[in-house]
Structures are given as structure tokens and as C-alpha cells.
C-alpha atoms as a PDB file:
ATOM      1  CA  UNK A   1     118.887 107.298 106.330  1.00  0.00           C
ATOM      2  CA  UNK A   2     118.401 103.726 105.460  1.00  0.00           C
ATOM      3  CA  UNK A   3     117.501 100.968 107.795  1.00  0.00           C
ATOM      4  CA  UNK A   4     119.200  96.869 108.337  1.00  0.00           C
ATOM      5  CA  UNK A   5     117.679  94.144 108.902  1.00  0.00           C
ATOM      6  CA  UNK A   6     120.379  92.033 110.298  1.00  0.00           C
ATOM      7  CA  UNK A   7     118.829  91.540 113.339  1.00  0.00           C
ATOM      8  CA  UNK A   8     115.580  89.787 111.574  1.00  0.00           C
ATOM      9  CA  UNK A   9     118.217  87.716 109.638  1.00  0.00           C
ATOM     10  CA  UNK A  10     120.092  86.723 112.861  1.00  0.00           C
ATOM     11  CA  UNK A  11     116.398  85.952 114.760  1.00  0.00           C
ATOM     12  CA  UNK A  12     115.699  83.943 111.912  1.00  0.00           C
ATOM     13  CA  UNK A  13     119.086  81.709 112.239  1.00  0.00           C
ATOM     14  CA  UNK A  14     118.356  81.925 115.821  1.00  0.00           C
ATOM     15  CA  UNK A  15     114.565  80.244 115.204  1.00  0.00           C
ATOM     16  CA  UNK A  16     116.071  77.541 112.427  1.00  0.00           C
ATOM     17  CA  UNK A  17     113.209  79.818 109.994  1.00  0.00           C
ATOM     18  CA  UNK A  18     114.336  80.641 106.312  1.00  0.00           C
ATOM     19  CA  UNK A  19     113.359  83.065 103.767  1.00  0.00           C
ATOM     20  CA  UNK A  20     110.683  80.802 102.316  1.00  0.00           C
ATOM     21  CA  UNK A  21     109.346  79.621 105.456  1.00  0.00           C
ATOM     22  CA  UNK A  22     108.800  83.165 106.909  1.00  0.00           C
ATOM     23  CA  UNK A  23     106.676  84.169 103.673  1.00  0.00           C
ATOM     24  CA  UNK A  24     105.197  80.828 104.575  1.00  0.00           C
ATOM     25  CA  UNK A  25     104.222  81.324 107.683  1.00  0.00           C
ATOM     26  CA  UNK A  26     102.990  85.516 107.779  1.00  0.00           C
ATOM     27  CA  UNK A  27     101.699  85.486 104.530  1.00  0.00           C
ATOM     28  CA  UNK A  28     104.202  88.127 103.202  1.00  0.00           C
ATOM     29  CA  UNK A  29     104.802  88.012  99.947  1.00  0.00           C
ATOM     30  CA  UNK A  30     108.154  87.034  98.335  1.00  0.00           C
ATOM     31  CA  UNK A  31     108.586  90.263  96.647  1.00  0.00           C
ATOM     32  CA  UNK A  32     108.388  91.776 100.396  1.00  0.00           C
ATOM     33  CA  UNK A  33     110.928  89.260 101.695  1.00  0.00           C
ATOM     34  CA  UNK A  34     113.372  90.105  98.725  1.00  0.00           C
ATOM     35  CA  UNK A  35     112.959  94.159  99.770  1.00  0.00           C
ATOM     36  CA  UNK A  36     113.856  93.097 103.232  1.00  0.00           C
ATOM     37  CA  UNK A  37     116.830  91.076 101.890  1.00  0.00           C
ATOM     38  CA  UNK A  38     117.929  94.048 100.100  1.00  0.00           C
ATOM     39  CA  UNK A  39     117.562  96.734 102.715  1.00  0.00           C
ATOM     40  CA  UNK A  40     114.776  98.748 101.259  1.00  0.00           C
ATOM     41  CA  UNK A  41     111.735 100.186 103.003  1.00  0.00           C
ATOM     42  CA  UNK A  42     108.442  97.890 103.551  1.00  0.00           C
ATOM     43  CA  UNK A  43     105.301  99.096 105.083  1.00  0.00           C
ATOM     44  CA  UNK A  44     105.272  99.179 109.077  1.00  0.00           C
ATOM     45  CA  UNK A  45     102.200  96.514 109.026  1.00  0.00           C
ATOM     46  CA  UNK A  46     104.470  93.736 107.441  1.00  0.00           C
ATOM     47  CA  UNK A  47     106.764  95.004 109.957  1.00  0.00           C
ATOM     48  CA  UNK A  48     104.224  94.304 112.750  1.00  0.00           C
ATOM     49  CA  UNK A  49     102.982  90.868 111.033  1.00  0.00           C
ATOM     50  CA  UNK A  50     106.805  89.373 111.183  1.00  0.00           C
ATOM     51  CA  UNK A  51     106.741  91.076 115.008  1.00  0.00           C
ATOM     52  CA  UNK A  52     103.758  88.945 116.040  1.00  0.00           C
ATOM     53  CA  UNK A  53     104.754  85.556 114.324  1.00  0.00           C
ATOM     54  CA  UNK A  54     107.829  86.111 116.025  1.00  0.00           C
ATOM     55  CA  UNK A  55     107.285  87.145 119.209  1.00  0.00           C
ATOM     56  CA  UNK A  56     109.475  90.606 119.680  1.00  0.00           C
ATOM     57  CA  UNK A  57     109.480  94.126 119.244  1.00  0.00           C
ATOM     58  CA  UNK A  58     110.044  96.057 116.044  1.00  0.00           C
ATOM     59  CA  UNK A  59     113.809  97.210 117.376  1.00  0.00           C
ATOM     60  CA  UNK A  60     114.571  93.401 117.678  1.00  0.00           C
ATOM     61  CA  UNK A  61     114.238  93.102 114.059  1.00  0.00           C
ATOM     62  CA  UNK A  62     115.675  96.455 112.636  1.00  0.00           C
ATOM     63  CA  UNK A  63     117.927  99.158 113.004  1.00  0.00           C
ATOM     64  CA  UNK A  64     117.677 102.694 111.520  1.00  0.00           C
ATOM     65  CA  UNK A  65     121.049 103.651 109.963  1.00  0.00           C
ATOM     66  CA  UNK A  66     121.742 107.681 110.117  1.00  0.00           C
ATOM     67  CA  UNK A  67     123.330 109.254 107.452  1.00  0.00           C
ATOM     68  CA  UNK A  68     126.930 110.588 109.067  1.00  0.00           C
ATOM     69  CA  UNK A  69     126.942 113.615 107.163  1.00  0.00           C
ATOM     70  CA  UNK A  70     123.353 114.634 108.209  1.00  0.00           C
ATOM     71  CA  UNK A  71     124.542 114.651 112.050  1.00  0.00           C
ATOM     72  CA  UNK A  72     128.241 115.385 112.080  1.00  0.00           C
ATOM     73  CA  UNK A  73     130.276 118.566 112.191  1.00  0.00           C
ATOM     74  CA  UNK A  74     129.574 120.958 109.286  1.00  0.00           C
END
């Protein structure tokens, strides 16, 4: 199981907000911004932070990805 963030990336075109700006603006740090932009896990409060600056819901900024073999035919 992993989990995308294209949807954050897209919001963020969307809002004319960067990378730099976002850390900016929440006070995440650009070593969390860089985990994002790589796909790895952050904790669910930076989650919530970005969520509030930006005015959505947690699903509007990121997608769980299942793991085919984990739920296919055996």
C-alpha cells in the first residue's frame, strides 16, 4: 500500500501555490514537503495543517494506492 499525492500537487497548480510557498505558509518543514514530493508517509497532523490552509478534506489531497496482489485472485 502506498499513497499519491497528485491531487495536493494539482490543488496547488489549481491555487497558483508552490512547493516553497506551501512550507511558507503551514509551517511544514521542507524535509516534509520533499516526503510528500516523493510519495512517502507523513504524519496525519501535517496532513490536517495543509487541509486547513487549504480549505478541503484529506481525500482532496491524497489517494491510498492498494497493492494488486494483496486484493486480487490468488
Amino acid at each position: 500500500m502506498g499513497l499519491s499525492y497528485n491531487k495536493l500537487w494539482k490543488l496547488l497548480i489549481d491555487k497558483k501555490i508552490n512547493k516553497t510557498q506551501l512550507h511558507e505558509m503551514t509551517g511544514v518543514s521542507k524535509s516534509t514537503i520533499t516526503k510528500l514530493a516523493k510519495g512517502e508517509n507523513v504524519n496525519t497532523e501535517i496532513l490536517v495543517k495543509i487541509c486547513q490552509f487549504l480549505k478541503c478534506n484529506i481525500g482532496d489531497i491524497v489517494d491510498i494506492i492498494l497493492e494488486r496482489e494483496n486484493y486480487g485472485n490468488k
